[in-house]
N, C-alpha and C. Protein backbone atom coordinates (compact mmCIF):
# COMPACT_ATOMS: atom_id res chain seq x y z
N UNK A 1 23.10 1.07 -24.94
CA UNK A 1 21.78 1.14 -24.35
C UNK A 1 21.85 2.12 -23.20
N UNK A 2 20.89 3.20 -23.23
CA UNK A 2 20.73 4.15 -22.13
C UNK A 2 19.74 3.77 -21.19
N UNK A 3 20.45 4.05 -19.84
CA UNK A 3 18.65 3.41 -18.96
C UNK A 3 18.62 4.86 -18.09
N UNK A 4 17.46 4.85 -18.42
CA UNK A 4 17.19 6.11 -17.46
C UNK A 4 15.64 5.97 -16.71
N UNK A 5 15.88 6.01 -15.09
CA UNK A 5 14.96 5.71 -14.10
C UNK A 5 13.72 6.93 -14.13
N UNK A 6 12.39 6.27 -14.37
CA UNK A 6 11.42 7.59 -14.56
C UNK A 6 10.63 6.82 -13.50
N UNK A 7 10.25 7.59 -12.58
CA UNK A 7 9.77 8.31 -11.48
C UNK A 7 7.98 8.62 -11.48
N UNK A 8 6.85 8.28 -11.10
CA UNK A 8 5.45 8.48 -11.21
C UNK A 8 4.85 8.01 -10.58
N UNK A 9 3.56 8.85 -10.51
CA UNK A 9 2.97 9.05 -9.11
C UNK A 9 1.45 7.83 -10.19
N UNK A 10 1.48 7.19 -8.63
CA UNK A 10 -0.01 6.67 -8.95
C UNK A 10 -0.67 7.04 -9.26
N UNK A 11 -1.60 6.94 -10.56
CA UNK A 11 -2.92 8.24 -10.95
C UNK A 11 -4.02 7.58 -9.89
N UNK A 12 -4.88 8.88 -9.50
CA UNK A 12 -5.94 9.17 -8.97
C UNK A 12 -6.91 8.17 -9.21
N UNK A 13 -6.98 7.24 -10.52
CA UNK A 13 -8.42 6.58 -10.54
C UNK A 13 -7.72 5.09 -9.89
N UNK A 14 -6.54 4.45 -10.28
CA UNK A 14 -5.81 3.66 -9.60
C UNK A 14 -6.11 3.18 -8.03
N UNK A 15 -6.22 4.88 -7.18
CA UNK A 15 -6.63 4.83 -6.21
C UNK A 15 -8.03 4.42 -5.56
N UNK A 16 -8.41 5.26 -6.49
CA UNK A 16 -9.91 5.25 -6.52
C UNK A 16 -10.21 3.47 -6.16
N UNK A 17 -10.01 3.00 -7.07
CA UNK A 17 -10.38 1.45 -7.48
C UNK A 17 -9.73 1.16 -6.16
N UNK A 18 -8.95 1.36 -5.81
CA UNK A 18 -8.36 0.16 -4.27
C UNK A 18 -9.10 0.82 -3.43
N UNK A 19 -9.48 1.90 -2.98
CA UNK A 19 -10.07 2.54 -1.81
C UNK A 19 -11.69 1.90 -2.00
N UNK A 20 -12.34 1.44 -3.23
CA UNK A 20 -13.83 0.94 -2.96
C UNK A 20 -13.43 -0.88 -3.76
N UNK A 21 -12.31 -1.01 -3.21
CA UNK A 21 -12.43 -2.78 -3.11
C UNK A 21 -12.64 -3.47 -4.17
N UNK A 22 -12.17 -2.50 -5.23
CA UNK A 22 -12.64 -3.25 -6.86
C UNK A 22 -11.47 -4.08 -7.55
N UNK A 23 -11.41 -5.00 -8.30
CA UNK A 23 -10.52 -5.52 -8.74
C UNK A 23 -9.62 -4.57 -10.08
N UNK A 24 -8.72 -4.58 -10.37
CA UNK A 24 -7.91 -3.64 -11.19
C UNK A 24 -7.95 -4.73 -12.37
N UNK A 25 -8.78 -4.07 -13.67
CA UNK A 25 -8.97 -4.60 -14.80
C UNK A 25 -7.88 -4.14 -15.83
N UNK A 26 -7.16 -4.97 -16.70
CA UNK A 26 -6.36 -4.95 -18.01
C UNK A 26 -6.76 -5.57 -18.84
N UNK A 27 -6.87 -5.01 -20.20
CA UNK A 27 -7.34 -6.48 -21.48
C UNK A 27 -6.01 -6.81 -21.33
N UNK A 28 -4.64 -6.53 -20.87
CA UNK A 28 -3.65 -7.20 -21.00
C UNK A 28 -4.19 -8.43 -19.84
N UNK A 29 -4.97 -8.46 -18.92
CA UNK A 29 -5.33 -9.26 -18.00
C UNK A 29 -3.96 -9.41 -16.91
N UNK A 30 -3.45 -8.37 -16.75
CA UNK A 30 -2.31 -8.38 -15.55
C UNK A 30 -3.05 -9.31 -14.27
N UNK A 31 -4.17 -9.20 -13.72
CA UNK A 31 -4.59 -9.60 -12.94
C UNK A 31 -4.88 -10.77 -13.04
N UNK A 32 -5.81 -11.31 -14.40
CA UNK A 32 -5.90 -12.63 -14.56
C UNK A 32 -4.66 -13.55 -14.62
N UNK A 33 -5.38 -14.70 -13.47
CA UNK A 33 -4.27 -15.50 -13.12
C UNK A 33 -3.83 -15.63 -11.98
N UNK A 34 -4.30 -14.28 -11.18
CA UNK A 34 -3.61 -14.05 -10.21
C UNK A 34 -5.04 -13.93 -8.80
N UNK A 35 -4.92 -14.59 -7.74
CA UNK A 35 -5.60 -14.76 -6.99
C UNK A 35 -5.65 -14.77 -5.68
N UNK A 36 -5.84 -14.18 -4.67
CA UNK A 36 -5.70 -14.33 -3.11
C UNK A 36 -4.13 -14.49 -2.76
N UNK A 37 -3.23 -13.25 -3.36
CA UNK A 37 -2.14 -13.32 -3.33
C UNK A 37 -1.05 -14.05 -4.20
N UNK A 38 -1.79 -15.14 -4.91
CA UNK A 38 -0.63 -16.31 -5.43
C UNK A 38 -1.42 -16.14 -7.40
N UNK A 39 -0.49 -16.67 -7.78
CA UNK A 39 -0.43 -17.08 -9.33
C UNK A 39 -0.97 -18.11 -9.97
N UNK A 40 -1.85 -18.27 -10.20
CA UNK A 40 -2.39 -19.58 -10.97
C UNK A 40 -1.05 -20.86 -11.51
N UNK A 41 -1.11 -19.92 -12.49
CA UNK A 41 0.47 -20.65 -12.51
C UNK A 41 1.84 -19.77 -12.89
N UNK A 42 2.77 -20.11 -12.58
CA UNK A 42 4.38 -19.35 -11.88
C UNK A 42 4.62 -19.67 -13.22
N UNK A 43 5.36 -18.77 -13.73
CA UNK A 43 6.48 -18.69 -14.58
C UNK A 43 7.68 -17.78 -13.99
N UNK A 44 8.62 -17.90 -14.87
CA UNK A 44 9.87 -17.55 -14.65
C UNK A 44 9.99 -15.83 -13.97
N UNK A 45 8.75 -14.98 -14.71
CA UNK A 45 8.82 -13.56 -14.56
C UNK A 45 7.30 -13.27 -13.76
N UNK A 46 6.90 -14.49 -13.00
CA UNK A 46 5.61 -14.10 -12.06
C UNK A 46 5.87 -15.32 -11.03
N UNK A 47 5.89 -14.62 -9.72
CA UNK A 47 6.36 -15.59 -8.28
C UNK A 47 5.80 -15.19 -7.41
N UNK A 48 5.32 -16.31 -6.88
CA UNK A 48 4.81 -15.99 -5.39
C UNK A 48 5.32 -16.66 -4.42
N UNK A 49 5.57 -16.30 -2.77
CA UNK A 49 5.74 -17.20 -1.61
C UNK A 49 5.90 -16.50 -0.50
N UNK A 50 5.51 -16.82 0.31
CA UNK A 50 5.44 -16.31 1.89
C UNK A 50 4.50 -15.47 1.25
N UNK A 51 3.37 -15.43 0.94
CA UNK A 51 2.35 -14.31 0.70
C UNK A 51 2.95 -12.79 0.37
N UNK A 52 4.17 -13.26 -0.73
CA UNK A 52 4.99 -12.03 -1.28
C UNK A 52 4.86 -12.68 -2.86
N UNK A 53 4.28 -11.50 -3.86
CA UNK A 53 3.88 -12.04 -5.19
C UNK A 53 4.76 -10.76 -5.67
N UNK A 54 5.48 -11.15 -7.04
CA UNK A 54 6.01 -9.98 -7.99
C UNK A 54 5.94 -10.50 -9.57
N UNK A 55 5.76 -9.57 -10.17
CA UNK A 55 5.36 -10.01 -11.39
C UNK A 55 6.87 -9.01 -12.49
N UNK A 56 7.04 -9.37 -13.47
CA UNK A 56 8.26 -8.39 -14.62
C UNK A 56 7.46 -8.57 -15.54
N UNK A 57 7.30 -7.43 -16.55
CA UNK A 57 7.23 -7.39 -17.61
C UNK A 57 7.84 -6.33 -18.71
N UNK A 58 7.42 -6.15 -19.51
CA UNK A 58 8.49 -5.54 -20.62
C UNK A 58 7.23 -4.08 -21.58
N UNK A 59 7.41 -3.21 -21.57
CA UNK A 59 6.40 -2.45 -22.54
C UNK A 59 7.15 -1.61 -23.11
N UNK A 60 6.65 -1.05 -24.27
CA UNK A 60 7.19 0.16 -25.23
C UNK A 60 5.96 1.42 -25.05
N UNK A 61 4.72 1.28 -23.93
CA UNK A 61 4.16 2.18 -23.93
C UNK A 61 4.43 3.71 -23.06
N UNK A 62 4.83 4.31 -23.16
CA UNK A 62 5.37 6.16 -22.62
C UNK A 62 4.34 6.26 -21.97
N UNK A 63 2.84 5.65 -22.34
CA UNK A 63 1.87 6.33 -20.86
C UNK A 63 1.33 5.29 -20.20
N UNK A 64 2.08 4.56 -19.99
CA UNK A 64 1.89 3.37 -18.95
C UNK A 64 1.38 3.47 -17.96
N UNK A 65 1.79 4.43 -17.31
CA UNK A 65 0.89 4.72 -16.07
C UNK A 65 -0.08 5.50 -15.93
N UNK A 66 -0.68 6.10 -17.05
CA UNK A 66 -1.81 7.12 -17.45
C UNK A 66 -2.59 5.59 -18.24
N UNK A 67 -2.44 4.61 -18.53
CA UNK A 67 -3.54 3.66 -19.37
C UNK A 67 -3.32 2.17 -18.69
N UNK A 68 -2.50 1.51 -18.38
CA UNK A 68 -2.08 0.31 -17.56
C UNK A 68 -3.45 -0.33 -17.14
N UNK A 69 -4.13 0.28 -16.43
CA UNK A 69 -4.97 -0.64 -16.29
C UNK A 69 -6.83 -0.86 -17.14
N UNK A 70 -6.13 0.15 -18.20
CA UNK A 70 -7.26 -0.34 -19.66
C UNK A 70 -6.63 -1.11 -20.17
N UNK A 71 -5.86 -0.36 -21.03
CA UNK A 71 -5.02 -1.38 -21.97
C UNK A 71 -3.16 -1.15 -21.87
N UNK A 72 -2.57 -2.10 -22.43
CA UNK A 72 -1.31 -2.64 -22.86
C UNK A 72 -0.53 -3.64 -23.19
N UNK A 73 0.18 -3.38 -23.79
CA UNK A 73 0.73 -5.19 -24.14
C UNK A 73 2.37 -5.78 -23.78
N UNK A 74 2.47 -6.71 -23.25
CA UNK A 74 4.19 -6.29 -22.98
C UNK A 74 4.77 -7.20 -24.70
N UNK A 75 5.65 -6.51 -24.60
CA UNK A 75 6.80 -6.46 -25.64
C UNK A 75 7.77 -7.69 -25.40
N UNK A 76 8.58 -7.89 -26.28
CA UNK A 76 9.68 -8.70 -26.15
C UNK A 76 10.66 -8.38 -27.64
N UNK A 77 10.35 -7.78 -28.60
CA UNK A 77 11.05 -7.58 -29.26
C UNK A 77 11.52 -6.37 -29.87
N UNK A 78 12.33 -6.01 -30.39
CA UNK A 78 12.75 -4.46 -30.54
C UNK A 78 13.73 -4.05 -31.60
N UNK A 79 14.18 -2.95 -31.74
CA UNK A 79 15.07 -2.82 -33.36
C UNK A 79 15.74 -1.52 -32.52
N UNK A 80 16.60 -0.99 -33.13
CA UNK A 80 17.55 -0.25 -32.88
C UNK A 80 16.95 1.27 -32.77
N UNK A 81 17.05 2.13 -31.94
CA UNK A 81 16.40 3.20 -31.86
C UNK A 81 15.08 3.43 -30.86
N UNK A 82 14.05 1.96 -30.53
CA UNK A 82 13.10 1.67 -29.73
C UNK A 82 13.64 1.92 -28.24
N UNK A 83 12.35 2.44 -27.88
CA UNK A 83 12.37 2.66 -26.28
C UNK A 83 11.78 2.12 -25.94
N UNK A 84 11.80 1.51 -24.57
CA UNK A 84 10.68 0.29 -24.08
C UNK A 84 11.11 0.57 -22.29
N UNK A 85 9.94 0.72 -21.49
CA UNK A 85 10.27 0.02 -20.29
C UNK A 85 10.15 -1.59 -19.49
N UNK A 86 11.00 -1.13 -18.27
CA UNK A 86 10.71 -2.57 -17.59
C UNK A 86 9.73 -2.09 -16.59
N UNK A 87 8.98 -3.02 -16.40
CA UNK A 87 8.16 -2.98 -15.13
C UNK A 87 7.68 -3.87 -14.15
N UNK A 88 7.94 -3.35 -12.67
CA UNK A 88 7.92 -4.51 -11.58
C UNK A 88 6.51 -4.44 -11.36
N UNK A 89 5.87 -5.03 -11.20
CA UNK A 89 4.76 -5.28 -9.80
C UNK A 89 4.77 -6.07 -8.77
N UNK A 90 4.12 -5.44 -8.22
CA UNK A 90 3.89 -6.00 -6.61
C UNK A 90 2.84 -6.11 -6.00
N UNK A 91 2.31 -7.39 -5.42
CA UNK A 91 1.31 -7.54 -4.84
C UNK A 91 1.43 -6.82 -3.40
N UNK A 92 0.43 -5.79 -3.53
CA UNK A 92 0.20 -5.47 -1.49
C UNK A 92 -0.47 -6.69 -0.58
N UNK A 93 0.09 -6.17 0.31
CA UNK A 93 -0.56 -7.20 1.69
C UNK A 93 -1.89 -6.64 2.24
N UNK A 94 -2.74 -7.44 2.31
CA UNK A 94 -3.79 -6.89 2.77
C UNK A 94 -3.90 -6.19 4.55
N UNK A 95 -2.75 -6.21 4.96
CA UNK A 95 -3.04 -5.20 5.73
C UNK A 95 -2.00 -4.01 5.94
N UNK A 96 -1.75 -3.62 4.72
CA UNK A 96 -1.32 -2.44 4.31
C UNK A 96 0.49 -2.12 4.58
N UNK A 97 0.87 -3.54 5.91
CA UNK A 97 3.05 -3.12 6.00
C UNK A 97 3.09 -3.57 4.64
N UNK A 98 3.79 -2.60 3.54
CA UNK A 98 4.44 -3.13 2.84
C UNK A 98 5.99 -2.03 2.38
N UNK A 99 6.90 -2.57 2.29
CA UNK A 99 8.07 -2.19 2.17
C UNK A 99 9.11 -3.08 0.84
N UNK A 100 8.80 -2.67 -0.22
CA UNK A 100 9.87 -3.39 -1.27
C UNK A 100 10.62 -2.95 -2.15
N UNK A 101 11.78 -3.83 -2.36
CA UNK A 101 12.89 -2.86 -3.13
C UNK A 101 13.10 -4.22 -4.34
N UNK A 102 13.78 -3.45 -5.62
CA UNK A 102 15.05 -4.80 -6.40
C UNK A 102 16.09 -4.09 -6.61
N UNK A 103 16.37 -5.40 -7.11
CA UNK A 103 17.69 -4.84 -8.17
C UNK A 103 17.45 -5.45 -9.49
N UNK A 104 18.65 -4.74 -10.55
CA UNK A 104 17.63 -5.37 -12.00
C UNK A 104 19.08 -5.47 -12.53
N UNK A 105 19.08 -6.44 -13.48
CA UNK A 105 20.58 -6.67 -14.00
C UNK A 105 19.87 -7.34 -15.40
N UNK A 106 20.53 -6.55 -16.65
CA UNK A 106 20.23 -6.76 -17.69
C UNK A 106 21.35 -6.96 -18.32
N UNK A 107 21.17 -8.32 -18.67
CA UNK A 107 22.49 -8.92 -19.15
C UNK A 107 22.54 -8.86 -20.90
N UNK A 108 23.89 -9.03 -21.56
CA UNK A 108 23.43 -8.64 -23.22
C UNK A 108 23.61 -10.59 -23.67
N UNK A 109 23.38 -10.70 -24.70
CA UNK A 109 23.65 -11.63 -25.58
C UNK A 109 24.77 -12.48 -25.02
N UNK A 110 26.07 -12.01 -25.25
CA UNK A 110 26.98 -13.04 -24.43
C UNK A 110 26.85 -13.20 -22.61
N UNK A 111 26.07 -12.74 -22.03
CA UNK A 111 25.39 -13.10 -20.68
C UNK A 111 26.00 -12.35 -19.71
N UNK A 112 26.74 -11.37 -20.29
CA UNK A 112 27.45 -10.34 -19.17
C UNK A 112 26.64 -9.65 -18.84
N UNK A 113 26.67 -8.64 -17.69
CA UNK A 113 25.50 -7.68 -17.09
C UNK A 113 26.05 -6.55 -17.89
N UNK A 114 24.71 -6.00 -18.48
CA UNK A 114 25.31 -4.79 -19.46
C UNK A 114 24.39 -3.83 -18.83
N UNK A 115 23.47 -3.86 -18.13
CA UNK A 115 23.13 -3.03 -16.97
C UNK A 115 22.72 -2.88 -15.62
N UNK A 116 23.03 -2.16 -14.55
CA UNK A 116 22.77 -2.92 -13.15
C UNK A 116 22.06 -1.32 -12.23
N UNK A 117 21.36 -1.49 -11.88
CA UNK A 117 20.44 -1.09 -11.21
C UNK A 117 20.13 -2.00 -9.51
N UNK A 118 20.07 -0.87 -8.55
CA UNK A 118 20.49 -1.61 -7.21
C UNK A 118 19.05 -0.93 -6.51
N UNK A 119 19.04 -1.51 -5.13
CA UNK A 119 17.82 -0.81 -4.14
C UNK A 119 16.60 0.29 -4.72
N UNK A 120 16.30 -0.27 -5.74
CA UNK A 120 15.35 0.74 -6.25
C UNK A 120 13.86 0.43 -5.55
N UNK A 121 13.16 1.52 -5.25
CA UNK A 121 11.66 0.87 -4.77
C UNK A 121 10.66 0.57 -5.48
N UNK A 122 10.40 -0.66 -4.83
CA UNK A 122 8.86 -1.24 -5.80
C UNK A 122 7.27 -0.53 -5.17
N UNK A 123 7.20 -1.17 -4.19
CA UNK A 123 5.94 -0.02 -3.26
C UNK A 123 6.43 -0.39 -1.88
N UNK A 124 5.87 1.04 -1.64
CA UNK A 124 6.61 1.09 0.39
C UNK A 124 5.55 1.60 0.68
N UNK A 125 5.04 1.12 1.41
CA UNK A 125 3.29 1.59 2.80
C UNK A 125 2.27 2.30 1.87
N UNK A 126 1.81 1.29 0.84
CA UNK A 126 0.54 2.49 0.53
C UNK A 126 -0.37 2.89 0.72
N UNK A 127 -0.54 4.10 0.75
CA UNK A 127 -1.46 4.97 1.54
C UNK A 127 -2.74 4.32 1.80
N UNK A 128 -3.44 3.36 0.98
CA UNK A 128 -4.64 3.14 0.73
C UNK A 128 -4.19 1.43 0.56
N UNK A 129 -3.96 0.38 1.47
CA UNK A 129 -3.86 -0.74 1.56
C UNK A 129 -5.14 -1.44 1.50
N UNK A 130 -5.29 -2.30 0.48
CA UNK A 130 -6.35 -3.65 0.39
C UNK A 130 -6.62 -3.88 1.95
N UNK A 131 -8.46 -4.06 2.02
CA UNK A 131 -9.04 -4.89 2.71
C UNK A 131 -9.55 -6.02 2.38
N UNK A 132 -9.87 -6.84 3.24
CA UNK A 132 -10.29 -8.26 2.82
C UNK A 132 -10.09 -9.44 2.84
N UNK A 133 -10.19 -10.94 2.78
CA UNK A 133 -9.48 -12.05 2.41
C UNK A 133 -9.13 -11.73 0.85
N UNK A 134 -9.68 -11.53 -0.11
CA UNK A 134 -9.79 -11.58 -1.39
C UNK A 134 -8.89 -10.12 -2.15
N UNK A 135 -8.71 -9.23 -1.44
CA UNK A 135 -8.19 -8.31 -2.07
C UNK A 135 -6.44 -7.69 -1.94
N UNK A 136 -5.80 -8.88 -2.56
CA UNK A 136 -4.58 -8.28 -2.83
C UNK A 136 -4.13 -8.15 -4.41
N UNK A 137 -3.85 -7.01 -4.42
CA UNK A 137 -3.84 -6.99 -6.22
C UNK A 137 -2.38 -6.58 -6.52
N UNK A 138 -1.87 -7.30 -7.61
CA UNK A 138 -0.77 -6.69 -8.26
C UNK A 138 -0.87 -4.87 -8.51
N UNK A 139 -0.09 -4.28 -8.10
CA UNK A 139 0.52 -3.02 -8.52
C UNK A 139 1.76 -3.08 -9.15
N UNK A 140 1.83 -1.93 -9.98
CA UNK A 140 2.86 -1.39 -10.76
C UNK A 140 3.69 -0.60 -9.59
N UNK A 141 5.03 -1.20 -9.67
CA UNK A 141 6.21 -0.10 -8.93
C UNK A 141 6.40 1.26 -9.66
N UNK A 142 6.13 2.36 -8.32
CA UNK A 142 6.44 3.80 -9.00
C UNK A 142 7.17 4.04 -9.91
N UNK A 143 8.42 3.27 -10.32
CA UNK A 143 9.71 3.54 -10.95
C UNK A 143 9.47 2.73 -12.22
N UNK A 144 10.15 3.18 -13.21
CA UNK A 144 10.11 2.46 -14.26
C UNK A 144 11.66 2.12 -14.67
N UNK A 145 12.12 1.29 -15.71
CA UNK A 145 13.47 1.76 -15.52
C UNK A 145 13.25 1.56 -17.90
N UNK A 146 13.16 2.96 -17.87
CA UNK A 146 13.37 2.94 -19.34
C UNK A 146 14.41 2.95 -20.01
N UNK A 147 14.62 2.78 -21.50
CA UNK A 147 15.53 1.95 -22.10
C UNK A 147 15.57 2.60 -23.44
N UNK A 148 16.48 2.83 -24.16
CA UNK A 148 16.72 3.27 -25.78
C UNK A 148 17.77 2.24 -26.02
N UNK A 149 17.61 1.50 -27.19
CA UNK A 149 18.66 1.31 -27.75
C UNK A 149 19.50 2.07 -28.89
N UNK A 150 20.74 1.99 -28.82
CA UNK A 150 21.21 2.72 -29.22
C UNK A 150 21.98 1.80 -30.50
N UNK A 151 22.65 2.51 -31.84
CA UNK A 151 22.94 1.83 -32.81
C UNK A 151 24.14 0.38 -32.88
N UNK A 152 25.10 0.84 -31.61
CA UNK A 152 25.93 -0.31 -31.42
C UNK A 152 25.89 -1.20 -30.22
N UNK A 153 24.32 -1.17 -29.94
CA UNK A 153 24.05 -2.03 -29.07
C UNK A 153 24.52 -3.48 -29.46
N UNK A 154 24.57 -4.48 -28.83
CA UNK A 154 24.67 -6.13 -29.82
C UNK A 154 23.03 -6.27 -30.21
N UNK A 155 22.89 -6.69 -31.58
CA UNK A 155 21.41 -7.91 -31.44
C UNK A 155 21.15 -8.99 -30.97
N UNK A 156 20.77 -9.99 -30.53
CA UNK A 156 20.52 -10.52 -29.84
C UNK A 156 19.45 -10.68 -28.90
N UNK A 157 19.84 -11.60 -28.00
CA UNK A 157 18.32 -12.46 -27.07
C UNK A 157 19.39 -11.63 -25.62
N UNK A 158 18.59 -10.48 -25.16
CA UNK A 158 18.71 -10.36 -23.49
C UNK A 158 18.06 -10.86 -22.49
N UNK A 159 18.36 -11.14 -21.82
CA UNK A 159 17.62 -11.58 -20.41
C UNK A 159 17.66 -10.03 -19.08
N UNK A 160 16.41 -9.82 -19.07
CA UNK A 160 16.56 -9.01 -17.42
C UNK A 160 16.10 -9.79 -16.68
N UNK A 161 16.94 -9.88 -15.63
CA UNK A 161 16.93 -10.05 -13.79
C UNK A 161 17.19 -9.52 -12.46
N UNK A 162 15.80 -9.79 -12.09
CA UNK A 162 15.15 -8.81 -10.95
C UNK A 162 14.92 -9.71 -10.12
N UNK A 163 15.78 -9.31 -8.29
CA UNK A 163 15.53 -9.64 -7.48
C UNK A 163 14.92 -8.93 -6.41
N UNK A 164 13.64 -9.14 -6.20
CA UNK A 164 12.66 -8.34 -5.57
C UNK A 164 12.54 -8.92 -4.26
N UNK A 165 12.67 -8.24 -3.35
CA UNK A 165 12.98 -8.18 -1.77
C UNK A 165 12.05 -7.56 -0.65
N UNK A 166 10.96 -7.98 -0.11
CA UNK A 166 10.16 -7.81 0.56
C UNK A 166 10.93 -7.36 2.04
N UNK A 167 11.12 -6.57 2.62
CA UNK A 167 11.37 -5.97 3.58
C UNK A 167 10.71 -6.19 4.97
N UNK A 168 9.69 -6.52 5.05
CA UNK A 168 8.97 -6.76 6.17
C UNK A 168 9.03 -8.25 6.19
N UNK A 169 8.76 -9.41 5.27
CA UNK A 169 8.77 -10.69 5.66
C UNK A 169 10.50 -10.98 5.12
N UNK A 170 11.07 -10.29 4.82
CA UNK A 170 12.12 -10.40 4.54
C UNK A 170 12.51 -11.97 3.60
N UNK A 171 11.80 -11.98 2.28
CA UNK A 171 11.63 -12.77 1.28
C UNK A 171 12.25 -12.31 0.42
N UNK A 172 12.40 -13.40 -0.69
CA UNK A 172 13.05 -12.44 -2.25
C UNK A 172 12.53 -13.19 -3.00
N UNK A 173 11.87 -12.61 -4.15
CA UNK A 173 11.78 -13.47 -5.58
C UNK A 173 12.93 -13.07 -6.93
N UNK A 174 13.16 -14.38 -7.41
CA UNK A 174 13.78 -14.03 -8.24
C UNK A 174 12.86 -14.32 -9.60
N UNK A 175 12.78 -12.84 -10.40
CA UNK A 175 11.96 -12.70 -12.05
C UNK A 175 13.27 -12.86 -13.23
N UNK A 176 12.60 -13.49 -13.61
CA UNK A 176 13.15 -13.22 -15.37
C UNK A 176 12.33 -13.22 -16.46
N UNK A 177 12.79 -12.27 -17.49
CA UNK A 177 12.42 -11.74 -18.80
C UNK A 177 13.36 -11.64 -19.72
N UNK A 178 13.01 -12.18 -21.08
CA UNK A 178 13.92 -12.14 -22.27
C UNK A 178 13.46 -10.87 -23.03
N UNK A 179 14.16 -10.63 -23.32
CA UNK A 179 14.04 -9.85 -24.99
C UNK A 179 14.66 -9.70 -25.99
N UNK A 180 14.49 -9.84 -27.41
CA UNK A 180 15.36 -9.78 -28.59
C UNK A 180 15.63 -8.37 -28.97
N UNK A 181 16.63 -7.82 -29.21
CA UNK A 181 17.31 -6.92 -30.11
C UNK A 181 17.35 -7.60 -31.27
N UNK A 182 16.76 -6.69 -33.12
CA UNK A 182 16.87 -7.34 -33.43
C UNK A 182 17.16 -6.08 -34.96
N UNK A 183 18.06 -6.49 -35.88
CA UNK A 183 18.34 -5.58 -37.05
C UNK A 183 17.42 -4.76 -37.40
């Protein structure tokens, strides 16, 4: 498995939407669920506390960050040759300190770390921080960390784990996500 870190700039309408106070719509409903900072309800790969929320998920879409908040779907399963990224989000603070990093450790089938990824950034001070009681929204971290499998990968059930580290309240959540490799 090759991981290679891709790098992208927030598109322009992204902005748009936080600078006039609008909620960020997905039919994947990234947002639904998610409310005045916290999660309706927590699962393993969506956490909130100390008013620090991060969400993981899994996609095979290349223009993720050109469509993300029309449409997408996250993934969990895959075959030999598929590319797929991981992706963090992060809730901003509504008054705009924000500073966050992870690390991501993707372990294979027998539960060893078969890839490790350290201090990468999720979002640091964005330019255009939520106003409001009501307006903190999940964002997508600039970074993606994409993925090929390759033919002698193992098949199997992986787990990625991401410990996401808030810098200013100096919090951490810990995410997890499975995925199958599969013939």
């Amino acid at each position: 498995m090759k991981a290679v870190l891709k790098k992208y700039l927030v598109p322009t309408v992204i902005l748009g939407t936080i600078l006039t106070n609008r909620r960020l719509m997905a039919e994947d409903s990234v947002q639904d669920g998610f409310a005045n900072g916290k999660f309706i309800q927590e699962t393993e790969s969506q956490k909130a506390t100390n008013g620090f929320a991060g969400k993981l998920d899994i996609t095979d879409d290349p223009n993720f960050f050109a469509d993300w908040q029309k449409h997408w779907h996250p993934v969990s399963t895959f075959k030999h040759g598929d590319e797929f990224y991981i992706v963090v989000f992060v809730a901003d603070r509504p008054n705009g300190l924000m500073d966050s990093v992870y690390d991501l450790t993707i372990f294979n089938p027998e539960g060893k770390p078969y890839i490790t990824r350290t201090n990468m950034v999720a979002l640091k001070h964005p330019l255009f921080p939520s106003s409001g009681p009501d307006s903190t929204y999940l964002k997508p971290s600039s970074r993606l960390v994409g993925l090929h499998l390759d033919p002698d990968d193992p098949v199997g059930e992986y787990k990625v784990h991401v410990v996401l580290k808030d810098k200013v309240t100096k919090t951490e959540l810990n995410l997890e996500k499975k995925f199958t490799v599969e013939k």
